[in-house]
Structure formats: C-alpha cells, structure tokens
Protein backbone atom coordinates (compact mmCIF):
# COMPACT_ATOMS: atom_id res chain seq x y z
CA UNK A 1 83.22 -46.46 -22.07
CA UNK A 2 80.84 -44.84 -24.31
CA UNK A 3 82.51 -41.40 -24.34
CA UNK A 4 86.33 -43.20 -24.61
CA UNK A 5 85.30 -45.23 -27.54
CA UNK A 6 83.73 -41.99 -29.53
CA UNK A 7 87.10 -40.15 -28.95
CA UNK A 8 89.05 -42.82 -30.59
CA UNK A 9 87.09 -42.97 -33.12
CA UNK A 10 87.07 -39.20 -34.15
CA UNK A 11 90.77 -39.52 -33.44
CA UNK A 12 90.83 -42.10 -36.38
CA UNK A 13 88.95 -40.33 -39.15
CA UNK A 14 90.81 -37.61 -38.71
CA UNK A 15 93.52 -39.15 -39.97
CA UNK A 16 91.84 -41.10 -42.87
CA UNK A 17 92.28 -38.22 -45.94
CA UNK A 18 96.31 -37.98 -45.03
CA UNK A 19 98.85 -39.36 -47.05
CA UNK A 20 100.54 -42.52 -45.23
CA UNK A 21 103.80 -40.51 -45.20
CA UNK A 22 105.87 -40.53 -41.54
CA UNK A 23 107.58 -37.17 -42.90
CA UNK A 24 104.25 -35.42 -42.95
CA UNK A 25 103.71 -36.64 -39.35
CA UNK A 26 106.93 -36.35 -37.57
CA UNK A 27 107.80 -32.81 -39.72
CA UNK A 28 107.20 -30.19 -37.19
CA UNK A 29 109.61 -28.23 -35.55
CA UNK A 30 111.25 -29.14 -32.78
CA UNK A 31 109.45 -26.84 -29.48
CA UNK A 32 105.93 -27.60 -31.45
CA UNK A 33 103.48 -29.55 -28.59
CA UNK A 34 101.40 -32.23 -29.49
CA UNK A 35 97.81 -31.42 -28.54
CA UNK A 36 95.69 -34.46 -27.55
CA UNK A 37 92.25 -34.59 -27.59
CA UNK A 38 91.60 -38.08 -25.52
CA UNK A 39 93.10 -36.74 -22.49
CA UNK A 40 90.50 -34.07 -21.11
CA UNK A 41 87.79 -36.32 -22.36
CA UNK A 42 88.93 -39.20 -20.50
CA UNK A 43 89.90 -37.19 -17.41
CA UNK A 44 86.58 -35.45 -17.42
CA UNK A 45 84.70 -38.59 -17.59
CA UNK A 46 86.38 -40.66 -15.28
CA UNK A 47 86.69 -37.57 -12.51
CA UNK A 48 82.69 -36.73 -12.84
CA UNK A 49 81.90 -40.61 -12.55
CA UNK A 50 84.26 -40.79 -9.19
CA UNK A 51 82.71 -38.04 -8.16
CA UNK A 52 79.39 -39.22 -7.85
CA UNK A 53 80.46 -42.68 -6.64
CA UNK A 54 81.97 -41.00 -3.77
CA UNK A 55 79.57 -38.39 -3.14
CA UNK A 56 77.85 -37.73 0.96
CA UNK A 57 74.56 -38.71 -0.65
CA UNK A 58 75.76 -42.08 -1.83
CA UNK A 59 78.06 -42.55 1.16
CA UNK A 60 74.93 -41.87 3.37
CA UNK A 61 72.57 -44.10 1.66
CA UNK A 62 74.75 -47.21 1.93
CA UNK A 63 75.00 -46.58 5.66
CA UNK A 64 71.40 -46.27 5.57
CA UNK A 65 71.07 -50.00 3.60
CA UNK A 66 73.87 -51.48 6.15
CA UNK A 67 72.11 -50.57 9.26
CA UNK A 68 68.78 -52.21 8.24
CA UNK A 69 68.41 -56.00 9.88
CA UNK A 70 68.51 -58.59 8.08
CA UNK A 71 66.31 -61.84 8.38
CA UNK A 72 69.79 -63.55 9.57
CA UNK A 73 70.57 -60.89 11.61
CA UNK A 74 67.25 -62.07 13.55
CA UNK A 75 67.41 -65.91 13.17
CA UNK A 76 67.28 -66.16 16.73
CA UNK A 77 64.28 -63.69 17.27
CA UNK A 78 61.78 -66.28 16.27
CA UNK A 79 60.47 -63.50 13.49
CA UNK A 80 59.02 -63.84 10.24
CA UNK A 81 58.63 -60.91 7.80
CA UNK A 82 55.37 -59.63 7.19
CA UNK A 83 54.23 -59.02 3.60
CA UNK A 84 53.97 -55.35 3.69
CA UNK A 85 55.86 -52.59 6.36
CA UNK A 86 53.29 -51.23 8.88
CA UNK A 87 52.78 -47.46 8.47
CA UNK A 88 54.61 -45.20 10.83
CA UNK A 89 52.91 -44.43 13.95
CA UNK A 90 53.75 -43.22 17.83
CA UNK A 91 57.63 -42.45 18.01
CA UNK A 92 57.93 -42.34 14.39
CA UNK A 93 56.15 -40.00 13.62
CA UNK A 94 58.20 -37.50 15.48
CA UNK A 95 61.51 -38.35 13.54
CA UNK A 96 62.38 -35.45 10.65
CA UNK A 97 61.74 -37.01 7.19
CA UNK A 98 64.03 -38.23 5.33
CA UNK A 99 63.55 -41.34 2.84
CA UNK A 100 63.84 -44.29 5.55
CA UNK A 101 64.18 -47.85 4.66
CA UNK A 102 63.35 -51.03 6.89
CA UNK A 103 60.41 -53.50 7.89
CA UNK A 104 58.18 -55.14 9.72
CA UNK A 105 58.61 -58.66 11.02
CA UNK A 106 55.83 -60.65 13.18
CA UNK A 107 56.37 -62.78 16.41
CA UNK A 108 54.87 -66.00 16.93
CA UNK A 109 53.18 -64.30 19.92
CA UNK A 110 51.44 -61.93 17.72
CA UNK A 111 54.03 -59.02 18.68
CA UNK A 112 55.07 -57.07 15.35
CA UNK A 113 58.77 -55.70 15.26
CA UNK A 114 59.23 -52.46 12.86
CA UNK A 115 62.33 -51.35 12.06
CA UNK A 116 62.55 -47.39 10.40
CA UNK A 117 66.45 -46.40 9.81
CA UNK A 118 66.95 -42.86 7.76
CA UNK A 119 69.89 -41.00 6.78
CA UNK A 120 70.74 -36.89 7.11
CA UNK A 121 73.00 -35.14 4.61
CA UNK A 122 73.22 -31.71 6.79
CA UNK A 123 73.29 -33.06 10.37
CA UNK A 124 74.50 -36.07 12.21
CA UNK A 125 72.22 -38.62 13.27
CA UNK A 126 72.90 -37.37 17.46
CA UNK A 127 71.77 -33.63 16.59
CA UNK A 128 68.42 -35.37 15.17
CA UNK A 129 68.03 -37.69 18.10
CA UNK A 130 68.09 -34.63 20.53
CA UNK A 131 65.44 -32.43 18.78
CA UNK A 132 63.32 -35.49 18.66
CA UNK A 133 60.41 -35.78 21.55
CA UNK A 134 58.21 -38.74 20.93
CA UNK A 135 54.77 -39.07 23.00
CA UNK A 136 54.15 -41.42 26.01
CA UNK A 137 56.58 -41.71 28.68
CA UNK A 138 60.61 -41.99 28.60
CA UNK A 139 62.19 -45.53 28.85
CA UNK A 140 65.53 -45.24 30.08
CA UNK A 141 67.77 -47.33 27.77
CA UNK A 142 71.79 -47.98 28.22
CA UNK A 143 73.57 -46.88 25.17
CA UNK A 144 74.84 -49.82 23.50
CA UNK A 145 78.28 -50.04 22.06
CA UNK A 146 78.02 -49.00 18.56
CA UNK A 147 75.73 -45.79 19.08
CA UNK A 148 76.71 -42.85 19.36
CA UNK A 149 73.28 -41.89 21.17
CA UNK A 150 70.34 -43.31 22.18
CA UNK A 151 66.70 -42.66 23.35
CA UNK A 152 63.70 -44.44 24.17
CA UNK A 153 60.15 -44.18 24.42
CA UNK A 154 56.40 -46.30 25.85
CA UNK A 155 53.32 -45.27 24.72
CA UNK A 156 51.06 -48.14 26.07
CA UNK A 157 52.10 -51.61 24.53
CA UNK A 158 54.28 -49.57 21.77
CA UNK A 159 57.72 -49.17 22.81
CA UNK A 160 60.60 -47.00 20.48
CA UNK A 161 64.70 -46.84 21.16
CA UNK A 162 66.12 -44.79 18.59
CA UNK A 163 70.01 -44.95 18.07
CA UNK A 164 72.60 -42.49 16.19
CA UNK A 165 75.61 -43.56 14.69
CA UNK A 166 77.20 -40.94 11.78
CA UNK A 167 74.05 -39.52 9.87
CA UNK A 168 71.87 -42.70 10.08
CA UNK A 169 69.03 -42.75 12.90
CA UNK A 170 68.12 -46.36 13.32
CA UNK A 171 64.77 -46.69 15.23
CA UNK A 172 63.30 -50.17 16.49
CA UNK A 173 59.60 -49.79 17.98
CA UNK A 174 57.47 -53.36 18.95
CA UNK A 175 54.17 -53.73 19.93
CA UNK A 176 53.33 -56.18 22.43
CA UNK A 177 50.66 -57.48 24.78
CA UNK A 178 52.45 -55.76 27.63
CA UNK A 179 54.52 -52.48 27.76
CA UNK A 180 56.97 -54.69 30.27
CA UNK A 181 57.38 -57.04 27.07
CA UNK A 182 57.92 -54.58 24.41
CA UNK A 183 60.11 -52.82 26.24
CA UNK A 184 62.35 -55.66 27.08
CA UNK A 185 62.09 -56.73 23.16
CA UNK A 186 63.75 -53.20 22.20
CA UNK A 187 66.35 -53.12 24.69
CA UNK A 188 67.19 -56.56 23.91
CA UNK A 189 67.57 -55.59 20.27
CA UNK A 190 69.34 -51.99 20.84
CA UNK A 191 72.89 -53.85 20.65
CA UNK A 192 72.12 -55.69 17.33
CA UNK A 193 70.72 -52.57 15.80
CA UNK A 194 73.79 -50.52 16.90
CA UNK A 195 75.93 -53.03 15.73
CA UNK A 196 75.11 -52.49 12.11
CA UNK A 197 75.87 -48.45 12.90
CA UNK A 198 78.27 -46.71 10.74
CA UNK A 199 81.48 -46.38 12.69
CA UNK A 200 82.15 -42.72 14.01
C-alpha cells in the first residue's frame, strides 16, 4: 500500500510544471509507446509479498500450529493446562531440532500429558520418524488413520507415540503411575493427534 501510494504520487508531480494543454499530451507520433512507471512497481510488490505468503516455510509452520491440540480438542480427557510446558525429556530428546510448538496439560490423577509437534523444511516428517531411536523399550502402536507413520516408545511410567503426516512430527508422551496406563493414554490419543495431520 505504502509503495502503490508513493508511485502515484511521483506520477503526479511529475506532471505539476506542464502546461494544462491535451495537445502537448496526446502529440506524439503515432508507433511512440507509453512507458508506465506504476506497473513494475506494483507487480514487483505484489509478486514478492505472494511470494512469501506462499512460501514452504510458512506453509510448514501453519501445519505445525494446526496439528497442536487444542483444550477442546481434549474436553473429554479430563485435562487442564499447566502453567508452563515441561522440558523435553526421554523420547524427545531423540527427535532432530527444529522449533516445536505444544504443551503440557495435567490429569486429575496427577498424570501430565505433553504434547511436542515440529516441522522439517528438507525432509518429510516419515524420513525423521525412521532415523529416530528413543530409549526404553518399543510399544507397538497401530497407525491411526491420518498418519502417515507411527512409532512408539516406554521408558518406565513415560510412554512416547510419535506420528508423521507431510513435514510435521507430532509426538504425544504421558507420564503415569503405571507404564500399562500411560501407554493406554497415548494410544488412546494417537487418532486425535493424527487427526489434526496435514493431509498427504
């Protein structure tokens, strides 16, 4: 808007010393071309502001928003959301940084739900997934619709699934007073998560 209005302007003072005579203006033979200085301006403008609208990076980091739950999303978790995220730890850890967005939300039972999603400009989400090998032992997890893979981990009362859909990882770990409970807490959640995947 800024650049459009300072080309009009210019455009107008140009004009301001010239005698109001449509001869003068309209005089010119009949092959001359009109040049136009609005039209690159604009075109440049409006092209490099598309540009970044649609760039990868900004395509990648509204995936990365989407797939992050919501305190609706878990309205029938019986969760509230703790004041501040917990720190990474266990199977997070052993996902490639990136800048990952989510949080933590607390049980009435005292079990904590974190949620760590994070997006990849050079690689899909699946490459990551397979390079990643998070301690404790494997929990076998079926891949809900939505994800295009998934992967699990225990590591004593700390269970991980991590699921890849486009380049956003989206990785749900709980910590409960039993292994058997977090794990059944991520599997139960794997299908929301996935849900909120960008499509492949």
């Amino acid at each position: 808007m800024v650049v459009l209005a300072a080309v009009v302007l210019t455009g107008l003072t140009g004009c301001a010393d010239r005698p109001n005579d449509l001869e003068t203006y309209y005089d010119k033979p009949a092959g001359a071309a009109t040049p136009s200085a609005t039209t690159p301006a604009t075109s440049s403008s409006v092209s490099v502001g598309q540009a970044a609208v649609n760039s990868p990076v900004n395509h990648i980091a509204e995936d990365v928003a989407a797939a992050v739950l919501t305190k609706s999303d878990l309205a029938n978790e019986g969760v509230r959301e703790a004041a501040a995220r917990a720190a990474n730890g266990s199977c997070f850890d052993a996902v490639p940084a990136g800048d990952p967005r989510g949080s933590t939300w607390l049980y009435t039972s005292g079990s904590a739900l974190t949620q760590q999603v994070t997006g990849y400009l050079d690689r899909t989400a699946a490459e990551v997934l397979a390079q990643v090998d998070c301690d404790g032992q494997p929990l076998t997890v079926t891949r809900p619709a939505g994800a295009e893979a998934a992967r699990a981990w225990c590591d004593g009362t700390t269970c991980t699934v991590l699921l890849a859909g486009g380049h956003v990882l989206s990785g749900l770990q709980v910590t409960a007073s039993t292994q058997t409970r977090a794990a059944d807490a991520v599997k139960g959640l794997a299908a929301l998560a996935a849900e909120k995947l960008p499509a492949s």
